[in-house]
C-alpha atoms as a PDB file:
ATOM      1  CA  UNK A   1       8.187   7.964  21.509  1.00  0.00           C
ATOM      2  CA  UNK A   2       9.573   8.173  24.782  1.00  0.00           C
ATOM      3  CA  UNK A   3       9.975   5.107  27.542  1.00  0.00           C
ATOM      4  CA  UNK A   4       6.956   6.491  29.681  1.00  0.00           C
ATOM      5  CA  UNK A   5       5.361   6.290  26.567  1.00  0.00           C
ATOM      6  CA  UNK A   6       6.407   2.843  25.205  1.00  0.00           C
ATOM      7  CA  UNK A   7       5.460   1.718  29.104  1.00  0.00           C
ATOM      8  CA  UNK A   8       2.189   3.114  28.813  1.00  0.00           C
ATOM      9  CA  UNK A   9       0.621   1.676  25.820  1.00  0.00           C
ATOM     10  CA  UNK A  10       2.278  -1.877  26.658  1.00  0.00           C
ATOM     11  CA  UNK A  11       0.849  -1.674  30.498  1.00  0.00           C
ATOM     12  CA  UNK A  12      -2.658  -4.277  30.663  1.00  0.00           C
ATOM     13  CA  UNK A  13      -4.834  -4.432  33.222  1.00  0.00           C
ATOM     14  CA  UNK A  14      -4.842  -7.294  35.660  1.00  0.00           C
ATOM     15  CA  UNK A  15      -6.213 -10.264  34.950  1.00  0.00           C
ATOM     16  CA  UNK A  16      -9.310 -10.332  37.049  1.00  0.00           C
ATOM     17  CA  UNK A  17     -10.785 -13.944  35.864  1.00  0.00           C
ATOM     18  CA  UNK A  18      -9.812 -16.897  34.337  1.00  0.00           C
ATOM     19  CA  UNK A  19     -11.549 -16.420  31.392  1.00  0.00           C
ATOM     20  CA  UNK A  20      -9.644 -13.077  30.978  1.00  0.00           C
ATOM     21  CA  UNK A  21      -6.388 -15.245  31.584  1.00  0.00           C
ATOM     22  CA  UNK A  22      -7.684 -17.681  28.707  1.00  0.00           C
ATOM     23  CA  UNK A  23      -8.419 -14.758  26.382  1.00  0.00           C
ATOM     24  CA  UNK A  24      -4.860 -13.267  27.187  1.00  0.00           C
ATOM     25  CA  UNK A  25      -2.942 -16.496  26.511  1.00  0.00           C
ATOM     26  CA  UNK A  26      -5.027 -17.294  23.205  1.00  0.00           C
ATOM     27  CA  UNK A  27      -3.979 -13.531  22.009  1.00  0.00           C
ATOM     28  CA  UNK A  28      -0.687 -14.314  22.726  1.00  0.00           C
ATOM     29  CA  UNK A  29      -0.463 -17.159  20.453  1.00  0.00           C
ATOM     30  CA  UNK A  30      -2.587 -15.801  17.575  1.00  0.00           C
ATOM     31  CA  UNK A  31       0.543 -12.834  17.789  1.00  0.00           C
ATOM     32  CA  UNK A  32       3.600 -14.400  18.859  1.00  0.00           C
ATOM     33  CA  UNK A  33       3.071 -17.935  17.651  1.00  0.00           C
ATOM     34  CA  UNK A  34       5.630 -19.280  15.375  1.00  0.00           C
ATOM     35  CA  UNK A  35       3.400 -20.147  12.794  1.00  0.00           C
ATOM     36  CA  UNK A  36       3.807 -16.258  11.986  1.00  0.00           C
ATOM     37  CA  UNK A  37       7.621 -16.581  11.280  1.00  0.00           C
ATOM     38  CA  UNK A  38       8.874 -16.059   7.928  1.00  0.00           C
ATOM     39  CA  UNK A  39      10.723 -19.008   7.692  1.00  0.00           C
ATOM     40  CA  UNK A  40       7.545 -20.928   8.102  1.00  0.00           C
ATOM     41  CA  UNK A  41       6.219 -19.605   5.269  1.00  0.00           C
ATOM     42  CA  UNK A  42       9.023 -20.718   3.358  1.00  0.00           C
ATOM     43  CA  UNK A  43       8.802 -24.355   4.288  1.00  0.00           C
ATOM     44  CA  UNK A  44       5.268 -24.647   4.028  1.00  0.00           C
ATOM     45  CA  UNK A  45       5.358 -22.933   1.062  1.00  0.00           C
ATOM     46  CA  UNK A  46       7.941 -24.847  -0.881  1.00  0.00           C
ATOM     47  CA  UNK A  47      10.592 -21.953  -1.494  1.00  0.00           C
ATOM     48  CA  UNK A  48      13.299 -24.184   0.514  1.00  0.00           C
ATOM     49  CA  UNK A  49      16.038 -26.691  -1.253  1.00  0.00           C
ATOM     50  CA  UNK A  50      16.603 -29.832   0.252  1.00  0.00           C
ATOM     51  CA  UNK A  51      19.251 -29.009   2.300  1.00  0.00           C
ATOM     52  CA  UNK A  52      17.578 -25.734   4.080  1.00  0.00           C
ATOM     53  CA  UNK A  53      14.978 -28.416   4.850  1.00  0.00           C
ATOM     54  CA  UNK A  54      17.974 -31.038   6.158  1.00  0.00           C
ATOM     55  CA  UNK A  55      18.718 -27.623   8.623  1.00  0.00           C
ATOM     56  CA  UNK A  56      15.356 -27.317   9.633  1.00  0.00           C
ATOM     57  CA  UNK A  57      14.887 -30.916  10.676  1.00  0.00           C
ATOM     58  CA  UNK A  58      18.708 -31.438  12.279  1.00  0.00           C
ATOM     59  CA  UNK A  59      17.817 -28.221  14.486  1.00  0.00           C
ATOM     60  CA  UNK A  60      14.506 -28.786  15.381  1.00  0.00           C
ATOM     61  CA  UNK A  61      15.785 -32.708  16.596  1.00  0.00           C
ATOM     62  CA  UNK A  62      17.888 -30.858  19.398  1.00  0.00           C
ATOM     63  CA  UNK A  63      14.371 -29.463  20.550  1.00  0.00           C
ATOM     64  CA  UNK A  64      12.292 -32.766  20.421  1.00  0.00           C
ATOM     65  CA  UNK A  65      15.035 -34.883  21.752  1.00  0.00           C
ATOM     66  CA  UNK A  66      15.059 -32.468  24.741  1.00  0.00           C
ATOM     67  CA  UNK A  67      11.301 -32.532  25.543  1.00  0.00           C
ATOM     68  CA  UNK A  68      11.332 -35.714  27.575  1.00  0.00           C
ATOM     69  CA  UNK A  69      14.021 -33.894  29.747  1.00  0.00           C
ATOM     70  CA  UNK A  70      11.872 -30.939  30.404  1.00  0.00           C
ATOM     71  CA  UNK A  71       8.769 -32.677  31.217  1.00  0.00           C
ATOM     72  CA  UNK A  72      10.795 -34.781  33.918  1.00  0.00           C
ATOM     73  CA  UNK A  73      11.788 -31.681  34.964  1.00  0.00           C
ATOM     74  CA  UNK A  74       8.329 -30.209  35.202  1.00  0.00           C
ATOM     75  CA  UNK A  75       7.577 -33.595  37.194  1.00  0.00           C
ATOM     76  CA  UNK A  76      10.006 -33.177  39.527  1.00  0.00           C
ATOM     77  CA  UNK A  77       8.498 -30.052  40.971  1.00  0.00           C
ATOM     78  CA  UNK A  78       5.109 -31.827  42.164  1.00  0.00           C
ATOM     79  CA  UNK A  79       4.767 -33.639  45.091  1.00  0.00           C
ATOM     80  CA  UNK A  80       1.039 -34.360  44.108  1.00  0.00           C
ATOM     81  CA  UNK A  81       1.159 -38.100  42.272  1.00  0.00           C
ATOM     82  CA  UNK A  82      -1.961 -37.289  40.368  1.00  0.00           C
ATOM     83  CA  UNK A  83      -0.226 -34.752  38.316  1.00  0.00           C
ATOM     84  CA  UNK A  84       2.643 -36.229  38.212  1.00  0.00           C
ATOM     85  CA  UNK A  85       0.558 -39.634  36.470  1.00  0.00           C
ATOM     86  CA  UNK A  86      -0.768 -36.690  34.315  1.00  0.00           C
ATOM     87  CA  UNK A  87       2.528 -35.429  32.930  1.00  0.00           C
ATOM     88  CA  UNK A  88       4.221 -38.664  32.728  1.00  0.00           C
ATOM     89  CA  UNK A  89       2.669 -39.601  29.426  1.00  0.00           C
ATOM     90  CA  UNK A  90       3.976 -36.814  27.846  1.00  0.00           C
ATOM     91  CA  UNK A  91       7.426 -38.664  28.447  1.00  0.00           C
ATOM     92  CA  UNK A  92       5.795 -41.750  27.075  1.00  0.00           C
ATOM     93  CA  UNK A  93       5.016 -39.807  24.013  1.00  0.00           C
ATOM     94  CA  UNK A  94       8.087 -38.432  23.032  1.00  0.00           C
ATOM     95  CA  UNK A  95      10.520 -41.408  24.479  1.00  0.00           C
ATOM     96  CA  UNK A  96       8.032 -44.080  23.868  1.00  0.00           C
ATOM     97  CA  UNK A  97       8.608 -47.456  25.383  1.00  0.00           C
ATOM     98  CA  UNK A  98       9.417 -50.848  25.030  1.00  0.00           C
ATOM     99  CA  UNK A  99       8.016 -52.457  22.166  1.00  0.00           C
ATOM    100  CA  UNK A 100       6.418 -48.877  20.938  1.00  0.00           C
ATOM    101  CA  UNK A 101       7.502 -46.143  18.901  1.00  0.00           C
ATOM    102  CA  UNK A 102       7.455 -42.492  20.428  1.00  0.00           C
ATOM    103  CA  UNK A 103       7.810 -39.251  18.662  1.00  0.00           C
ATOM    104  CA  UNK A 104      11.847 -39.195  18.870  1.00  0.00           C
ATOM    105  CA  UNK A 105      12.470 -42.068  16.730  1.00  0.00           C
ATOM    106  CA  UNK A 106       9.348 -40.670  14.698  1.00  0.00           C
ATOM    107  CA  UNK A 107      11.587 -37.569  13.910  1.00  0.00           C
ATOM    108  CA  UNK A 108      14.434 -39.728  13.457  1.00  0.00           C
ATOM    109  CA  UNK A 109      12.764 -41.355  11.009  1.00  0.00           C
ATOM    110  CA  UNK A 110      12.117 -37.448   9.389  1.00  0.00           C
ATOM    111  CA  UNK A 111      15.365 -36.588   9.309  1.00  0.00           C
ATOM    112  CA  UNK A 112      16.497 -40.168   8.156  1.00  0.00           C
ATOM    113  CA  UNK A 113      13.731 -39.614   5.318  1.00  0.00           C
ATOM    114  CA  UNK A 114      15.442 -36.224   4.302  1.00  0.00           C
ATOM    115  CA  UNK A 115      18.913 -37.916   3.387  1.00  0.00           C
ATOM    116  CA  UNK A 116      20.564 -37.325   7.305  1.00  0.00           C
ATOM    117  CA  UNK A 117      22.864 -39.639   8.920  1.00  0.00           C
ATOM    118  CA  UNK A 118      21.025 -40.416  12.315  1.00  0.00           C
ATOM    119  CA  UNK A 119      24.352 -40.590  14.092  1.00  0.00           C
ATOM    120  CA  UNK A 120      25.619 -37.340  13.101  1.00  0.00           C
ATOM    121  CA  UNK A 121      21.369 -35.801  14.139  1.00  0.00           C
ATOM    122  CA  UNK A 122      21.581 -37.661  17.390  1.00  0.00           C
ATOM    123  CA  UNK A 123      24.922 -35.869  18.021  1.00  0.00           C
ATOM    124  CA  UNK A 124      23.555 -32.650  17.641  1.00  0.00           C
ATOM    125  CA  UNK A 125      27.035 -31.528  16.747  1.00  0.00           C
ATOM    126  CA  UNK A 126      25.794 -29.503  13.788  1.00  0.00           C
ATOM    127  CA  UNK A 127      23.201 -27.839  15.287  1.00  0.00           C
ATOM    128  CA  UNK A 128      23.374 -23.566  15.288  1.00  0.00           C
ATOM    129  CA  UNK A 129      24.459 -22.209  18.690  1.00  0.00           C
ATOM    130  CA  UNK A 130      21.313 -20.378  19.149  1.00  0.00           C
ATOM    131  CA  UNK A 131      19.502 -23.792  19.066  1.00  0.00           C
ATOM    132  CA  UNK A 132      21.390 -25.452  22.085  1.00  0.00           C
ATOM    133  CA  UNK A 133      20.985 -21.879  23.908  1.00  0.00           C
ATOM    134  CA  UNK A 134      17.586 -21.827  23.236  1.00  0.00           C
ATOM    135  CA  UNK A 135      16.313 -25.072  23.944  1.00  0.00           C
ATOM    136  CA  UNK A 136      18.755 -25.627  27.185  1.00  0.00           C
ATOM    137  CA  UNK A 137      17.152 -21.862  28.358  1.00  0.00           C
ATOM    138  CA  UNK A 138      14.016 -23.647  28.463  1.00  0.00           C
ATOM    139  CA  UNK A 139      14.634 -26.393  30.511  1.00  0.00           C
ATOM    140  CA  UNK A 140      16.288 -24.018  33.175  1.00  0.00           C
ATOM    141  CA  UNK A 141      13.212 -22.098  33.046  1.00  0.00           C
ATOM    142  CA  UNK A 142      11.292 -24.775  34.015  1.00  0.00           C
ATOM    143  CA  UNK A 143      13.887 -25.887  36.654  1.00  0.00           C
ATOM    144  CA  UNK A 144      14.118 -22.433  38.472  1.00  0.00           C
ATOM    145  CA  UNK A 145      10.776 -20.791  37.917  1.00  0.00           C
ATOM    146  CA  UNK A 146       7.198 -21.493  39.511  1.00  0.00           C
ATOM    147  CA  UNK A 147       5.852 -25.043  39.134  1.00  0.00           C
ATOM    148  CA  UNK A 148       2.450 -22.671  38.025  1.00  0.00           C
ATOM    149  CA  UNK A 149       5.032 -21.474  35.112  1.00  0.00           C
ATOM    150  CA  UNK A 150       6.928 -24.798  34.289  1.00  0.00           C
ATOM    151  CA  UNK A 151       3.097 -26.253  33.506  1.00  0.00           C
ATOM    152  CA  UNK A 152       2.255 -22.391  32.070  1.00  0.00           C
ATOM    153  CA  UNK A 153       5.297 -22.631  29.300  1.00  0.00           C
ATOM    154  CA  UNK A 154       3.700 -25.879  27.343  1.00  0.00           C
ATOM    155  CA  UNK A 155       0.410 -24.071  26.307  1.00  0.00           C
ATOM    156  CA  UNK A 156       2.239 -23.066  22.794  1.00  0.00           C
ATOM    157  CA  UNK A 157       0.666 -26.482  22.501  1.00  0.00           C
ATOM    158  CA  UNK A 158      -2.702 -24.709  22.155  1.00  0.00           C
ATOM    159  CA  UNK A 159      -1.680 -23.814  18.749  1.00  0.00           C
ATOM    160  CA  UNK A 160       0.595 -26.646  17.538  1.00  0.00           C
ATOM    161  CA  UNK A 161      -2.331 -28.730  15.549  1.00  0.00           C
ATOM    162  CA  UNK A 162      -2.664 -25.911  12.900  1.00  0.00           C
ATOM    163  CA  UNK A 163       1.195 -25.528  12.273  1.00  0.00           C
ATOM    164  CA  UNK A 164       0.688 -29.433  11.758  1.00  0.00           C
ATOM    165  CA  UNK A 165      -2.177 -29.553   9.608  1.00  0.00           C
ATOM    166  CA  UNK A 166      -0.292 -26.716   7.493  1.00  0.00           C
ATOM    167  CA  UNK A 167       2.963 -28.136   7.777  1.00  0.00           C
ATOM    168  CA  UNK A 168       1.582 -31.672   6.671  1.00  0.00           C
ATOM    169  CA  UNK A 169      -0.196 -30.484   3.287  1.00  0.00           C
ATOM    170  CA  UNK A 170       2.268 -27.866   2.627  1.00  0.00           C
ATOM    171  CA  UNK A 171       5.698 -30.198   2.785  1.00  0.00           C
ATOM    172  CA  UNK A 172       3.612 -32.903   0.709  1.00  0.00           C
ATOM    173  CA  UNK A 173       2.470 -30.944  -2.044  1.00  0.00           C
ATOM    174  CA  UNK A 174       5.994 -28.980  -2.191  1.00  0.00           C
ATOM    175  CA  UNK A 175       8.358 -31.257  -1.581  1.00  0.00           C
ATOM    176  CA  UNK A 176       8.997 -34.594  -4.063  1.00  0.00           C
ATOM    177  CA  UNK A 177      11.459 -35.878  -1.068  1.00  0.00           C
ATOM    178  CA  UNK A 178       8.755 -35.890   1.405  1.00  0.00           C
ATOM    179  CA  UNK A 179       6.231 -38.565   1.514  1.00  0.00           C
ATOM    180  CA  UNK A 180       3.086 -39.480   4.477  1.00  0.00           C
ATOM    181  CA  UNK A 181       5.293 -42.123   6.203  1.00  0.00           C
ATOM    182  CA  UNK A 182       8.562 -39.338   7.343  1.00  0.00           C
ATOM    183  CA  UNK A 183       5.866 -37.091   8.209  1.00  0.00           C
ATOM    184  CA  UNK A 184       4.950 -38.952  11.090  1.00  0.00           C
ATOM    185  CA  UNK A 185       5.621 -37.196  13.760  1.00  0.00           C
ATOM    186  CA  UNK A 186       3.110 -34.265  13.190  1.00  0.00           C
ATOM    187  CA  UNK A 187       0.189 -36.812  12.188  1.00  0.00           C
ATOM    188  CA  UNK A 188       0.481 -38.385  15.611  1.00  0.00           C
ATOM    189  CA  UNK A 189       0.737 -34.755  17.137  1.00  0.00           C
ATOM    190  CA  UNK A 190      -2.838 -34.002  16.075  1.00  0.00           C
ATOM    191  CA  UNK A 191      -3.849 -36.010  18.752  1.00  0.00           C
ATOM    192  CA  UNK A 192      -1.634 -35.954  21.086  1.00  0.00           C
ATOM    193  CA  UNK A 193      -0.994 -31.880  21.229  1.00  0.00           C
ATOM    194  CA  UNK A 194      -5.122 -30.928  22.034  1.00  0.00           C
ATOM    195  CA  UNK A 195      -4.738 -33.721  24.929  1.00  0.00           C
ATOM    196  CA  UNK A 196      -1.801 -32.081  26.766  1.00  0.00           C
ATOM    197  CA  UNK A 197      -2.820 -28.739  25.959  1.00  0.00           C
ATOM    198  CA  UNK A 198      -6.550 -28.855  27.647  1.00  0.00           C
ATOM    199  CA  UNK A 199      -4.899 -30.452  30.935  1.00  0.00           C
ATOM    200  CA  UNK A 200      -2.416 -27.446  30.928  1.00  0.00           C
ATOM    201  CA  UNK A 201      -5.134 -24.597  30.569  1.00  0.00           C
ATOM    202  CA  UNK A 202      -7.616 -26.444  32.655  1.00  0.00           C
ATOM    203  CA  UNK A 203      -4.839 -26.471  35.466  1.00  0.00           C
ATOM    204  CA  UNK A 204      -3.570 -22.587  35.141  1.00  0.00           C
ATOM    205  CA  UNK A 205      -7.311 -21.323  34.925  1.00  0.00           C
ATOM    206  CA  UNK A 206      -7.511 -23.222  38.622  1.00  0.00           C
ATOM    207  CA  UNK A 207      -4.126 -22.433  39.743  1.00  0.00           C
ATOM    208  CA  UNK A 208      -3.987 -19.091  38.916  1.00  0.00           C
ATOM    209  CA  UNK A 209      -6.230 -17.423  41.138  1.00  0.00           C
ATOM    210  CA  UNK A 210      -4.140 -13.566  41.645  1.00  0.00           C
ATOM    211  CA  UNK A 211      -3.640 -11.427  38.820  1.00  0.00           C
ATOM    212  CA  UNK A 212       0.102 -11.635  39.829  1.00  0.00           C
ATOM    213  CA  UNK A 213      -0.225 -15.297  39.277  1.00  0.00           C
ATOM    214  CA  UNK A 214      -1.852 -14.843  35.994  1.00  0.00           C
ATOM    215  CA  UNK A 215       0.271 -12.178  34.773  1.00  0.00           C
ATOM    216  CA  UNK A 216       2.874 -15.050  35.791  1.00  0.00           C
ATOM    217  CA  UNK A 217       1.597 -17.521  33.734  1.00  0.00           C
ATOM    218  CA  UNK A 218       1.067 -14.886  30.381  1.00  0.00           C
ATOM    219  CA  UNK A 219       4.867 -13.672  30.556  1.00  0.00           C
ATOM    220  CA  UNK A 220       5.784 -17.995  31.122  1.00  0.00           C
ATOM    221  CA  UNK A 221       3.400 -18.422  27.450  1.00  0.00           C
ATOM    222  CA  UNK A 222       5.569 -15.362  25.816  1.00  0.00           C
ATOM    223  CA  UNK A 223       9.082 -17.122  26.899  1.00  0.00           C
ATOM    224  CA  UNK A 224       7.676 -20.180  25.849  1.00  0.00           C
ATOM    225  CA  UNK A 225       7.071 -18.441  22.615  1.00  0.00           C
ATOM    226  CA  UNK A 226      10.481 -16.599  21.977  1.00  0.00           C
ATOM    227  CA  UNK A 227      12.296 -20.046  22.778  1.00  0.00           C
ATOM    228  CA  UNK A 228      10.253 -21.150  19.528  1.00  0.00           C
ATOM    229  CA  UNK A 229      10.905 -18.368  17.438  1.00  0.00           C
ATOM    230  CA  UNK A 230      14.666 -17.533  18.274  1.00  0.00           C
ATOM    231  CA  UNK A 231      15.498 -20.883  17.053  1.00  0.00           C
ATOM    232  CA  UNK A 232      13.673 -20.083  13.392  1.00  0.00           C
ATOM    233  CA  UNK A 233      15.575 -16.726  13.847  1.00  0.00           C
ATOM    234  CA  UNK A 234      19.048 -18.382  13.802  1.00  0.00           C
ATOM    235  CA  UNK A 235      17.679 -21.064  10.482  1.00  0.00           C
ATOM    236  CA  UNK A 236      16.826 -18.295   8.881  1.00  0.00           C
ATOM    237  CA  UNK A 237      19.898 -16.125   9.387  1.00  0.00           C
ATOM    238  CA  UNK A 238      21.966 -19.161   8.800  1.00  0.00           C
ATOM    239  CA  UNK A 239      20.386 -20.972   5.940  1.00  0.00           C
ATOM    240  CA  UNK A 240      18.450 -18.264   4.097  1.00  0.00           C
ATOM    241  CA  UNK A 241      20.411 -15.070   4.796  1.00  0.00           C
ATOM    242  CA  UNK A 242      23.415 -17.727   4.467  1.00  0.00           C
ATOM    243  CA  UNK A 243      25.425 -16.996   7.663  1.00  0.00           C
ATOM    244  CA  UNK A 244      25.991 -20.654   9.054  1.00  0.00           C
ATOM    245  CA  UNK A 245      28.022 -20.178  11.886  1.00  0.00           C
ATOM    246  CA  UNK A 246      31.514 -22.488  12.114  1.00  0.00           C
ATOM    247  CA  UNK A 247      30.686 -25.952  13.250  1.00  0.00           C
ATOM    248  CA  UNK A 248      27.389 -25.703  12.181  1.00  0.00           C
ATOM    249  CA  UNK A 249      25.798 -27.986   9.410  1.00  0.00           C
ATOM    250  CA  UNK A 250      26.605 -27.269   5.836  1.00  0.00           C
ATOM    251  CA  UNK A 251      24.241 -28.212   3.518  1.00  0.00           C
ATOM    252  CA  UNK A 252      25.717 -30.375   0.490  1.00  0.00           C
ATOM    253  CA  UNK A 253      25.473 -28.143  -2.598  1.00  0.00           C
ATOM    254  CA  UNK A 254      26.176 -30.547  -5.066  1.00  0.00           C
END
């Protein structure tokens, strides 16, 4: 097939509505989702050992811990206070405050759970390089492209309460060193995810309003979803295929 070709078939129409932009962005996540990725269908499934898991978790740690970061970044680029209030919870929620537990120590207390020292996760020294690259990439996106895209890149939370409903009763049934309590973190999601997702979609549908713009906020959603599934790329490469890279985390075979 040649590139005209290839261009061709991969060329849309523009977005004329917001309700075509909603269609779009809900077709992009039933496709490029990372619930799709082979690796999730190991964990789920229970054909991981305990220390592929202990990967998983140390990773994905560098990603939460990071989340805060973004969203003040995200913040940063309004002037309006009333978003600003919006988006601030989502700090709240991940950080938590004094006297209350957020969803960092809540995937501390995962990774603690799975046999981890939490000095070594908080670290993040053994984390693959294609984690930190991943994960930093999206904070700079959110830095350097349109405050429209910055809000446009969380709506993979559209489709984060089925990964934890699956993720919940798969890892339970599977998995004899995972129990309710270490599993936390995604329980707490179920409500928290729908929340910040309807705010984001409600405010692209209004801020959107040129097919550029909407093409804009599509391409932000497909980014958003490659930073998610690069980062199961590199587990799976270096914990399945069994390429860990040097300095990474070695999994105790014993």
């Amino acid at each position: 097939m040649s590139v005209t070709s290839i261009s061709s078939v991969e060329k849309r129409p523009p977005l004329q509505s917001a309700e075509e932009l909603e269609a779009r962005l809900r077709h992009i996540g039933a496709t490029r989702y990372h619930s799709l990725h082979p690796f999730h269908h190991l964990l789920h499934g229970g054909k991981l050992n305990k220390g592929q898991v202990q990967a998983w978790a140390l990773n994905r740690y560098y990603y939460q811990s990071t989340i805060p970061i973004k969203d003040a970044v995200v913040i940063s680029r309004f002037r309006d206070r009333a978003i600003r209030l919006e988006w601030r919870h989502r700090i709240e929620d991940h950080d938590g405050d004094v006297g209350s537990e957020g969803g960092i120590e809540r995937w501390l207390k995962l990774t603690e759970g799975l046999g981890l020292d939490t000095a070594y996760v908080e670290s993040t020294e053994g984390i693959l390089p294609a984690t930190r690259f991943a994960v930093e990439a999206y904070v700079h996106f959110c830095r350097d492209r349109t405050p429209l895209e910055a809000i446009a890149s969380s709506l993979t939370e559209l489709f984060a309460p089925n990964l934890h409903e699956e993720r919940i009763s798969g890892m339970l049934k599977h998995y004899n060193f995972v129990n309710p309590e270490i599993m936390r973190y995604f329980s707490t999601r179920l409500k928290q995810a729908p929340r910040d997702a309807n705010f984001a979609l409600n405010y692209v549908r209004e801020h959107a309003t040129t097919p550029e713009q909407r093409e804009a906020v599509c391409n932000a959603l497909i980014f958003k979803t490659n930073v998610l599934w690069v980062q199961l790329d590199a587990l799976y490469h270096a914990y399945v295929s069994g390429h860990i890279p040097p300095g990474a985390f070695v999994p105790d075979t014993a």
